[in-house]
PDB file of N, CA and C in Angstrom:
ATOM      1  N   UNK A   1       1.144  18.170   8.822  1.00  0.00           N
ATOM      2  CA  UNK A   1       0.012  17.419   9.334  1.00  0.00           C
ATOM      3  C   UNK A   1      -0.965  17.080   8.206  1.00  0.00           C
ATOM      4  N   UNK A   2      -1.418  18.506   7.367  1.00  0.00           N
ATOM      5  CA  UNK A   2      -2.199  17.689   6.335  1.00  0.00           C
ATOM      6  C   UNK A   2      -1.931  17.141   5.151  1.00  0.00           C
ATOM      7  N   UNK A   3      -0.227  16.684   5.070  1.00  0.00           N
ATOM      8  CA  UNK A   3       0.164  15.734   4.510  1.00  0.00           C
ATOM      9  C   UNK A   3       0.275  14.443   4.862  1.00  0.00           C
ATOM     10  N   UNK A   4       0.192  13.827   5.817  1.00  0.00           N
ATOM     11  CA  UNK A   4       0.099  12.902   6.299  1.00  0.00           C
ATOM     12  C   UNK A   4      -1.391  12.557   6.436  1.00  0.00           C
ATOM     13  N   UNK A   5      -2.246  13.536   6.772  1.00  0.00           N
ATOM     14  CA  UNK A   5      -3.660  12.906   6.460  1.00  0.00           C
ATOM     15  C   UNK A   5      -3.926  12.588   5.196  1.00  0.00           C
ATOM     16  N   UNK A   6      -3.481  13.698   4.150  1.00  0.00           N
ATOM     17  CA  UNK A   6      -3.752  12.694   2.773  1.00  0.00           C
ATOM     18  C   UNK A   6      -3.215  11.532   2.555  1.00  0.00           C
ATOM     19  N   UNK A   7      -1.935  11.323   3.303  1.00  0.00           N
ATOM     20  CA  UNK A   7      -1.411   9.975   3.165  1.00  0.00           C
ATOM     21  C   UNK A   7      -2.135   8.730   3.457  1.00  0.00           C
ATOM     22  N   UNK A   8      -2.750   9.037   4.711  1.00  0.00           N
ATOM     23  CA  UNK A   8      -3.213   8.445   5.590  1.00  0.00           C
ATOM     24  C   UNK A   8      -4.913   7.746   4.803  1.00  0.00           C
ATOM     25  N   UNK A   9      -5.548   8.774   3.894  1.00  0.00           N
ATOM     26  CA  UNK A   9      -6.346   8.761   3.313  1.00  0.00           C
ATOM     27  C   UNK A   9      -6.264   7.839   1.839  1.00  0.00           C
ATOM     28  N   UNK A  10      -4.915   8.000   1.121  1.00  0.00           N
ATOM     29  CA  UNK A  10      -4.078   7.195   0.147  1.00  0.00           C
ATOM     30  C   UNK A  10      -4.032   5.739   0.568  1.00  0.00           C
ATOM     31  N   UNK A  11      -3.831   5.567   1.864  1.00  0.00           N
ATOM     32  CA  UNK A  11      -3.260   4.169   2.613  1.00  0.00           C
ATOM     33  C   UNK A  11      -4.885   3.592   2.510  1.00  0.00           C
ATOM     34  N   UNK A  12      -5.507   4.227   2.958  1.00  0.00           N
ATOM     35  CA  UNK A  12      -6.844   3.817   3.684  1.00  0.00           C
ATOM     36  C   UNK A  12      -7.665   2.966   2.185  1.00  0.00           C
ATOM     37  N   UNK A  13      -7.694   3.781   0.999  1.00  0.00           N
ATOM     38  CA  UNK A  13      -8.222   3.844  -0.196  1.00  0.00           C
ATOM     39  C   UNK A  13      -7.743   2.601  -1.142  1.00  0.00           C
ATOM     40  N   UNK A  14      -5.734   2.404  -0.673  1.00  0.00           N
ATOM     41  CA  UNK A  14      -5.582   1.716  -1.144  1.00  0.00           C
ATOM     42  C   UNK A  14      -5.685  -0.151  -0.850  1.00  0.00           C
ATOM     43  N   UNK A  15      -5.722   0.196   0.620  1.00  0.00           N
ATOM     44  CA  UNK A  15      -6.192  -1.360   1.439  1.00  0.00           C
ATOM     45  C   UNK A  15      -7.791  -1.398   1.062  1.00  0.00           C
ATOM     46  N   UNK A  16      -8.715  -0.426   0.872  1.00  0.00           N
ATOM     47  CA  UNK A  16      -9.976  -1.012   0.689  1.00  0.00           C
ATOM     48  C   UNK A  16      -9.585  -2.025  -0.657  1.00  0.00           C
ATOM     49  N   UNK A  17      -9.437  -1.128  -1.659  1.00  0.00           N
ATOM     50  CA  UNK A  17      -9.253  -1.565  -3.079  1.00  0.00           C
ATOM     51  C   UNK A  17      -8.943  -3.012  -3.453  1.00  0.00           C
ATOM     52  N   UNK A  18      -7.342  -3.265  -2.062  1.00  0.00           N
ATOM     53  CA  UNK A  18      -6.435  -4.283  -2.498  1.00  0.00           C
ATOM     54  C   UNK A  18      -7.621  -5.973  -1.549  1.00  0.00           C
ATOM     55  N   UNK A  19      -8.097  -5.155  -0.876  1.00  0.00           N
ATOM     56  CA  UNK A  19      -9.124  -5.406   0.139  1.00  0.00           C
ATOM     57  C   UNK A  19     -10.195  -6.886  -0.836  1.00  0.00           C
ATOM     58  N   UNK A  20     -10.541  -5.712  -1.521  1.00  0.00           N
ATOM     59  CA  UNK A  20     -11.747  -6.061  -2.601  1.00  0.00           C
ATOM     60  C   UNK A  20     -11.045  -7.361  -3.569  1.00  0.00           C
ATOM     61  N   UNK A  21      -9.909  -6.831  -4.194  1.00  0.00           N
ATOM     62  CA  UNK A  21      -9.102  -7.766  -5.328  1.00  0.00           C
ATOM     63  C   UNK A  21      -8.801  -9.089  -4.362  1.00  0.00           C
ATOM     64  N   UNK A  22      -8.192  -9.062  -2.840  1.00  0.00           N
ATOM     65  CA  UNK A  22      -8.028 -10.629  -2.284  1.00  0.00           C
ATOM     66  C   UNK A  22      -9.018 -11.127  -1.982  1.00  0.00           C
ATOM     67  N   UNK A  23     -10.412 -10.600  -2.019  1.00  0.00           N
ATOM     68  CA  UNK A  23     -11.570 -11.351  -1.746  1.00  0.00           C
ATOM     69  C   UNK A  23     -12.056 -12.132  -2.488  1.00  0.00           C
ATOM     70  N   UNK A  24     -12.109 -11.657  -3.631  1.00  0.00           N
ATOM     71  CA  UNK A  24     -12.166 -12.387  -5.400  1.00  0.00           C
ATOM     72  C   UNK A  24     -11.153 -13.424  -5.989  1.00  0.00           C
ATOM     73  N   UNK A  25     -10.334 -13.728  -4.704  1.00  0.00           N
ATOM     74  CA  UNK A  25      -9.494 -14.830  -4.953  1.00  0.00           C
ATOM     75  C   UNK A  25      -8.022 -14.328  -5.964  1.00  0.00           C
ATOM     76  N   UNK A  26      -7.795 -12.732  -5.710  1.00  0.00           N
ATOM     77  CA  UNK A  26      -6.629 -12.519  -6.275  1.00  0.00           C
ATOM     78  C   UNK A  26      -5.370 -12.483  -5.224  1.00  0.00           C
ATOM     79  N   UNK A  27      -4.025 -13.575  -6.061  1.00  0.00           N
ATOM     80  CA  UNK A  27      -2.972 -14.050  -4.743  1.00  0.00           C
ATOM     81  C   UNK A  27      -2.140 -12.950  -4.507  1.00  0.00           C
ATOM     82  N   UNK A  28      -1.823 -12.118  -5.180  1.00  0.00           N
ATOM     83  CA  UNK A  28      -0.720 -11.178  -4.139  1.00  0.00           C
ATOM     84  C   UNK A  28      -1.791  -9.903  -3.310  1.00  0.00           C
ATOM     85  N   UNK A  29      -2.709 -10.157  -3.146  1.00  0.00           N
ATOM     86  CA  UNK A  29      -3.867  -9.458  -2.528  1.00  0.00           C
ATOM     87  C   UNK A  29      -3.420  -9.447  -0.714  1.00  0.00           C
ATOM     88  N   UNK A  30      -3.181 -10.771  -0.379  1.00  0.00           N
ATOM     89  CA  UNK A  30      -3.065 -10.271   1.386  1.00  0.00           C
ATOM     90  C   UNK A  30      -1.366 -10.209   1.265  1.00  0.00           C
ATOM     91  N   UNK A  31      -0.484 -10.697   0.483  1.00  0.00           N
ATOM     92  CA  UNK A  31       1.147 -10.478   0.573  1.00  0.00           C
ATOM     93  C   UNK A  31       1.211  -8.181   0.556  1.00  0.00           C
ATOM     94  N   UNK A  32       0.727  -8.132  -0.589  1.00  0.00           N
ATOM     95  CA  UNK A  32       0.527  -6.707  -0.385  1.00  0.00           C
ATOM     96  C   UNK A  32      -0.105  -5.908   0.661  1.00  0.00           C
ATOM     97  N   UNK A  33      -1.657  -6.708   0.933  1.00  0.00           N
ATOM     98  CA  UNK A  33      -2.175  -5.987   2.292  1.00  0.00           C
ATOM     99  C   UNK A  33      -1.589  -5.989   3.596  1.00  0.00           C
ATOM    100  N   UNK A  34      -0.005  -6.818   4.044  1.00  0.00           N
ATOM    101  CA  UNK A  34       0.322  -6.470   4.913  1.00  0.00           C
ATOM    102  C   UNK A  34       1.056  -5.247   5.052  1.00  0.00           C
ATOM    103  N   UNK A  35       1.656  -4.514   3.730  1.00  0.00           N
ATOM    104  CA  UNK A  35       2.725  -3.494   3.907  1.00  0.00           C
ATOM    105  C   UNK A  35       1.485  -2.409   3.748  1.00  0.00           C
ATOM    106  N   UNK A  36       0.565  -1.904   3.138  1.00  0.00           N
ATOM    107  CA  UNK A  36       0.189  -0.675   3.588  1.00  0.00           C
ATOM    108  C   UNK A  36      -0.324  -0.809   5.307  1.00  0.00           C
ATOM    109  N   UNK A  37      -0.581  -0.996   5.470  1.00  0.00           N
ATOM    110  CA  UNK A  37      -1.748  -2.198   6.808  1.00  0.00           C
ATOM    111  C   UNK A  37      -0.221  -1.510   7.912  1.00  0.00           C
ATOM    112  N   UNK A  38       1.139  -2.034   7.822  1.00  0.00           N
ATOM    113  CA  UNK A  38       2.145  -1.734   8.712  1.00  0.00           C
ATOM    114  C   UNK A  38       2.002   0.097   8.692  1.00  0.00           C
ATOM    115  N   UNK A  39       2.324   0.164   6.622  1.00  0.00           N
ATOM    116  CA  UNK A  39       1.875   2.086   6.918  1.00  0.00           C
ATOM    117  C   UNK A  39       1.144   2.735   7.471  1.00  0.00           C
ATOM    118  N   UNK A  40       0.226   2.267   7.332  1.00  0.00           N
ATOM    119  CA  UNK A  40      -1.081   3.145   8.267  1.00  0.00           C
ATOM    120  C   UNK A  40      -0.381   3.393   9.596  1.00  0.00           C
ATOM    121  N   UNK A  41      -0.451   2.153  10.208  1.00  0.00           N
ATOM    122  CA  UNK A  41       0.254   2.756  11.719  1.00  0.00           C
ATOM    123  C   UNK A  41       1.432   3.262  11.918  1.00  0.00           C
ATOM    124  N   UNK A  42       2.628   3.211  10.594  1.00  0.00           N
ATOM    125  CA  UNK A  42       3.313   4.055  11.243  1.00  0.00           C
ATOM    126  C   UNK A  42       3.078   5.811  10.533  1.00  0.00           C
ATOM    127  N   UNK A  43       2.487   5.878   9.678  1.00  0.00           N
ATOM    128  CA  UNK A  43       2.244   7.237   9.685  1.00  0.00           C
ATOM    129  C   UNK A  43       1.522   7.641  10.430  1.00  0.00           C
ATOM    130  N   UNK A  44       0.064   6.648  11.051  1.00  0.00           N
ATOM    131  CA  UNK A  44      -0.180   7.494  12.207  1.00  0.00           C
ATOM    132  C   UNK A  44      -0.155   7.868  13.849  1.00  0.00           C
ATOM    133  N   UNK A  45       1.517   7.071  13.782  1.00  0.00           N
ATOM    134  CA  UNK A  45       2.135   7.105  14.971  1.00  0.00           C
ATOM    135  C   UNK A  45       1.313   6.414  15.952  1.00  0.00           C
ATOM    136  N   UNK A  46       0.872   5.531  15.718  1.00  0.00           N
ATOM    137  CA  UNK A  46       0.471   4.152  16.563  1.00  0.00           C
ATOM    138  C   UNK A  46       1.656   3.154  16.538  1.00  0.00           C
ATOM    139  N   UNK A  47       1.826   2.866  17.869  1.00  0.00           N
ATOM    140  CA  UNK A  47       2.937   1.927  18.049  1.00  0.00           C
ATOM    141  C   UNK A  47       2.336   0.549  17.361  1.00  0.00           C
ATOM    142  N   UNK A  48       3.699   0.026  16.196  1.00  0.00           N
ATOM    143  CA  UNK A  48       3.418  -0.838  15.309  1.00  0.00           C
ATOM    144  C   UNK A  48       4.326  -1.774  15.821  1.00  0.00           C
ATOM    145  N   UNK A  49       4.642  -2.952  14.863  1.00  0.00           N
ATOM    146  CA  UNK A  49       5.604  -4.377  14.935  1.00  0.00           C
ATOM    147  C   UNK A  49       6.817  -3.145  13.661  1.00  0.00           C
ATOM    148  N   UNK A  50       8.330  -3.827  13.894  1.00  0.00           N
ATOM    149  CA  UNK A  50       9.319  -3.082  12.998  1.00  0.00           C
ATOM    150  C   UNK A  50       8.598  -3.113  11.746  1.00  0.00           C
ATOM    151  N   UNK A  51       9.321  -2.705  10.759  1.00  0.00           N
ATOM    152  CA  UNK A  51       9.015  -2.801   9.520  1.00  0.00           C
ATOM    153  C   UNK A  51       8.995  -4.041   8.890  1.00  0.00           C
ATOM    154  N   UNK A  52       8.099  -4.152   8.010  1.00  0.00           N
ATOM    155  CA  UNK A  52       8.476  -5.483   7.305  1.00  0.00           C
ATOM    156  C   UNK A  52       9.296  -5.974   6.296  1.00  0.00           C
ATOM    157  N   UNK A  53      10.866  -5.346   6.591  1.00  0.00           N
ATOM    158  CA  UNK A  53      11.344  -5.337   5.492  1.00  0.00           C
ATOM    159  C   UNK A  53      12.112  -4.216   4.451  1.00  0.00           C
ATOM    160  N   UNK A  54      12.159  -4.058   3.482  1.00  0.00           N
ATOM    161  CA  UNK A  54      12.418  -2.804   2.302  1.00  0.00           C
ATOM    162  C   UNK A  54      10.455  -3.146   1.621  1.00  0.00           C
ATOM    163  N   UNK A  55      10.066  -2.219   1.693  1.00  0.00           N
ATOM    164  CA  UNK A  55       8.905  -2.239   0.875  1.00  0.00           C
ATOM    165  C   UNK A  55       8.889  -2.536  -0.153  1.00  0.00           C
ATOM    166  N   UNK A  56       8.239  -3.181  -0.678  1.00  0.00           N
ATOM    167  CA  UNK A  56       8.061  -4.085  -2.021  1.00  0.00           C
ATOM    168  C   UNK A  56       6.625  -3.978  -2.763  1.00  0.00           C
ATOM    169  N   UNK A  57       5.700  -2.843  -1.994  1.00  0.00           N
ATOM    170  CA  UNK A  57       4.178  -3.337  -3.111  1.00  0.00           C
ATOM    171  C   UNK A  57       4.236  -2.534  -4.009  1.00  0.00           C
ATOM    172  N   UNK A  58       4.742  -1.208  -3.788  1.00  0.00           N
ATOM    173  CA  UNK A  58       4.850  -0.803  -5.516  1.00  0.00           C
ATOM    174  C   UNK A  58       5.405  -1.930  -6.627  1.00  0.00           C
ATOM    175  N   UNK A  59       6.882  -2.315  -6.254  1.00  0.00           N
ATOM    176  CA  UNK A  59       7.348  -3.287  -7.326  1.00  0.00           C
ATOM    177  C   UNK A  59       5.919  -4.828  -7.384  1.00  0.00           C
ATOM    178  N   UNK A  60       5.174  -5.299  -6.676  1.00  0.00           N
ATOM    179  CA  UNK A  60       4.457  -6.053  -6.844  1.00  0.00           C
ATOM    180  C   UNK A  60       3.149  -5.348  -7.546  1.00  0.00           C
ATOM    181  N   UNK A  61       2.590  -4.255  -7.177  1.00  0.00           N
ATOM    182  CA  UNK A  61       1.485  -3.806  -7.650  1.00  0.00           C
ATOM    183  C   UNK A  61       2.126  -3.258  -9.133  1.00  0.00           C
ATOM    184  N   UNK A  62       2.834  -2.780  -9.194  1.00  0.00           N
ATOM    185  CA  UNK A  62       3.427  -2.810 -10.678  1.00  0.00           C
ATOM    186  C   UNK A  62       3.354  -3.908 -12.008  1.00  0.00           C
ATOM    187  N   UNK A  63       3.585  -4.959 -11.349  1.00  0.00           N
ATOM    188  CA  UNK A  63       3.975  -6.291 -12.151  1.00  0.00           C
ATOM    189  C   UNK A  63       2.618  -6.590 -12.044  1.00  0.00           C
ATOM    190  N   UNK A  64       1.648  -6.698 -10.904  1.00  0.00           N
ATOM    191  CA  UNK A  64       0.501  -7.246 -11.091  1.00  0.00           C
ATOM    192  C   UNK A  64      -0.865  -6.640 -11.467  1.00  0.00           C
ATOM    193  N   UNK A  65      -0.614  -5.658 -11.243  1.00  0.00           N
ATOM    194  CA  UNK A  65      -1.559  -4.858 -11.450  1.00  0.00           C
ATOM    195  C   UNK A  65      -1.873  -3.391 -12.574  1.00  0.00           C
ATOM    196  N   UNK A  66      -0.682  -3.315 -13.034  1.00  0.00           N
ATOM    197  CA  UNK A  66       0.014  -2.517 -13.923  1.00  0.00           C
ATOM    198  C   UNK A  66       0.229  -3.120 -15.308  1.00  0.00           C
ATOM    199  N   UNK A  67       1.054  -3.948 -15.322  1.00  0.00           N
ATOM    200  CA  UNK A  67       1.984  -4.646 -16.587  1.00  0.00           C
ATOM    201  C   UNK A  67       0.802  -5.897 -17.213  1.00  0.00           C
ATOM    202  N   UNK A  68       0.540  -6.264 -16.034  1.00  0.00           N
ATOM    203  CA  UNK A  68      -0.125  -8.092 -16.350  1.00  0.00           C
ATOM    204  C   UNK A  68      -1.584  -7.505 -15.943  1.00  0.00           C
ATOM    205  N   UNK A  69      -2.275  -6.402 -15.227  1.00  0.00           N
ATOM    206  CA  UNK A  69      -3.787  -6.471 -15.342  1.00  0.00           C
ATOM    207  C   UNK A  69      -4.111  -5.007 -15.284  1.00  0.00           C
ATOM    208  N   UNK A  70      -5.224  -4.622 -15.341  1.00  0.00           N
ATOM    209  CA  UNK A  70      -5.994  -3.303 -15.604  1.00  0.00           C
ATOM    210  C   UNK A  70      -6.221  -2.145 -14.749  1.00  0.00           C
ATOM    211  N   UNK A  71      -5.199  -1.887 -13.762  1.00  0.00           N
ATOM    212  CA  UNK A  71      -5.149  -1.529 -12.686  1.00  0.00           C
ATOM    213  C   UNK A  71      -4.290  -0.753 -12.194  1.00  0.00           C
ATOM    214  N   UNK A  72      -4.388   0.164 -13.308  1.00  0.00           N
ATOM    215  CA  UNK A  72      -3.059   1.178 -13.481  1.00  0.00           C
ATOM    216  C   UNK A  72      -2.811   1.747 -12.185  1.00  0.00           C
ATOM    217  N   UNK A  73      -3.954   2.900 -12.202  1.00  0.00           N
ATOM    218  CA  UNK A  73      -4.489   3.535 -11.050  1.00  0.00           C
ATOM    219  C   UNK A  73      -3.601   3.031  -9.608  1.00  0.00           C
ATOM    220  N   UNK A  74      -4.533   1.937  -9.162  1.00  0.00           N
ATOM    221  CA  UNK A  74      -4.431   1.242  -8.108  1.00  0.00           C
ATOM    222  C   UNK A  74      -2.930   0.719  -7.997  1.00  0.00           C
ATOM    223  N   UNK A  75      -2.170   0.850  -8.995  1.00  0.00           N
ATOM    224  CA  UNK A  75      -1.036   0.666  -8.959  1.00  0.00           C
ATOM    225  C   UNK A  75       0.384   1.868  -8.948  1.00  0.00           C
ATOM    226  N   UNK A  76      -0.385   2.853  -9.559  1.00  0.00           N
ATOM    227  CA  UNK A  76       0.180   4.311  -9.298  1.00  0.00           C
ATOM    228  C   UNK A  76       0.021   4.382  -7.894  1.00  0.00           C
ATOM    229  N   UNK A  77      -1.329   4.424  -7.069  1.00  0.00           N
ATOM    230  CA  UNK A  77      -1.399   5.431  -5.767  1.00  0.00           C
ATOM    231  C   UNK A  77      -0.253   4.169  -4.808  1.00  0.00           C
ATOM    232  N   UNK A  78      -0.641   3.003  -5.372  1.00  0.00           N
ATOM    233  CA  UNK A  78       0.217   1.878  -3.987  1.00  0.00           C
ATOM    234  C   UNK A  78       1.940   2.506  -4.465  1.00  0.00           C
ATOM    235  N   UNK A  79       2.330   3.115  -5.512  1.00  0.00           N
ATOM    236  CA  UNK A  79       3.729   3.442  -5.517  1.00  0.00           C
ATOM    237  C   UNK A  79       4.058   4.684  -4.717  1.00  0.00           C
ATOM    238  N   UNK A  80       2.568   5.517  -4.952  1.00  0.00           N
ATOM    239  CA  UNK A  80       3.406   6.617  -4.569  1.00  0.00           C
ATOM    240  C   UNK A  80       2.981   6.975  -2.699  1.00  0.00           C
ATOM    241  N   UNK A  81       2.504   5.827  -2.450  1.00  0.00           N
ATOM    242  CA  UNK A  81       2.080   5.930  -0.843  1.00  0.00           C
ATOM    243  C   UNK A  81       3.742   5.217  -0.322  1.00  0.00           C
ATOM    244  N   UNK A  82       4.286   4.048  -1.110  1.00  0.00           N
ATOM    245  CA  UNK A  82       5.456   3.541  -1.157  1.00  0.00           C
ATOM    246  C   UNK A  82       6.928   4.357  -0.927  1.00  0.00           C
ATOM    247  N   UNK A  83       6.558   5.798  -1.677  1.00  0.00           N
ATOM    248  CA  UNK A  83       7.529   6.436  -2.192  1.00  0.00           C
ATOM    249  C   UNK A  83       7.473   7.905  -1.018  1.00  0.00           C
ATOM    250  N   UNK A  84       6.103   7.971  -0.372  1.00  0.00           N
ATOM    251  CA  UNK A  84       6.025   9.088   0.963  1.00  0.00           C
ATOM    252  C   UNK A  84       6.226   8.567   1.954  1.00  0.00           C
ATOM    253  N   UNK A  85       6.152   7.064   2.349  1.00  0.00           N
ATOM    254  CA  UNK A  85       6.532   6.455   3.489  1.00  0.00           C
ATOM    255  C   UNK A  85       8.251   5.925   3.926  1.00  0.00           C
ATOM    256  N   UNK A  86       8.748   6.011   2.371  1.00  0.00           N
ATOM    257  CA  UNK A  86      10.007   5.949   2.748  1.00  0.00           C
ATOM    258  C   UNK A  86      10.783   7.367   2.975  1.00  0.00           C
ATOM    259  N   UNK A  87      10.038   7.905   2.532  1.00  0.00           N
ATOM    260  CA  UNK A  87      10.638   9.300   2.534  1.00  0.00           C
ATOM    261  C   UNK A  87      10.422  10.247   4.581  1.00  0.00           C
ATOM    262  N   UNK A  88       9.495   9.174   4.641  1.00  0.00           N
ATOM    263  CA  UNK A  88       9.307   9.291   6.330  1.00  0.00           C
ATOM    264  C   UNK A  88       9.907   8.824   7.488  1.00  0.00           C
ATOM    265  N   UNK A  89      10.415   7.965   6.685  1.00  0.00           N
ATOM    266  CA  UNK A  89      10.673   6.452   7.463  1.00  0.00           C
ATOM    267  C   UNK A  89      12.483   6.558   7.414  1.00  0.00           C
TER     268      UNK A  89
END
């Protein structure tokens, strides 16, 4: 249980963040905010829509936020929220 709240807390931290970057007119900002946005509800067992897919924002927050801009961080926690949700899922 209180792994999933930190998760849950990871998810939360990382949609504000990604939140902030699509407001400022950055483009993979809402493509990414839909896959934590699906996590949230299914880690916290709120009936969601299927998955969207194989998850992809680590590999995007990587390339964009990692490699090409300053945003290491924000690009570590979106992998490793990536990497507990499949491990759930």
């Amino acid at each position: 249980m209180e792994d999933k709240i930190m998760l849950l807390w990871k998810i939360q931290s990382a949609i504000q963040q990604i939140q902030s970057l699509a407001a400022k007119g950055w483009p993979p900002g809402q493509s990414i905010l839909r896959q934590p946005g699906w996590c949230e509800g299914f880690v916290s067992g709120c009936p969601c829509d299927p998955a969207p897919g194989p998850l992809s924002m680590g590999l995007i927050a990587t390339r964009e936020l990692d490699m090409h801009g300053d945003k290491a961080d924000l690009a570590l926690l979106i992998n490793d929220i990536q990497d507990a949700v499949n491990s759930l899922h």
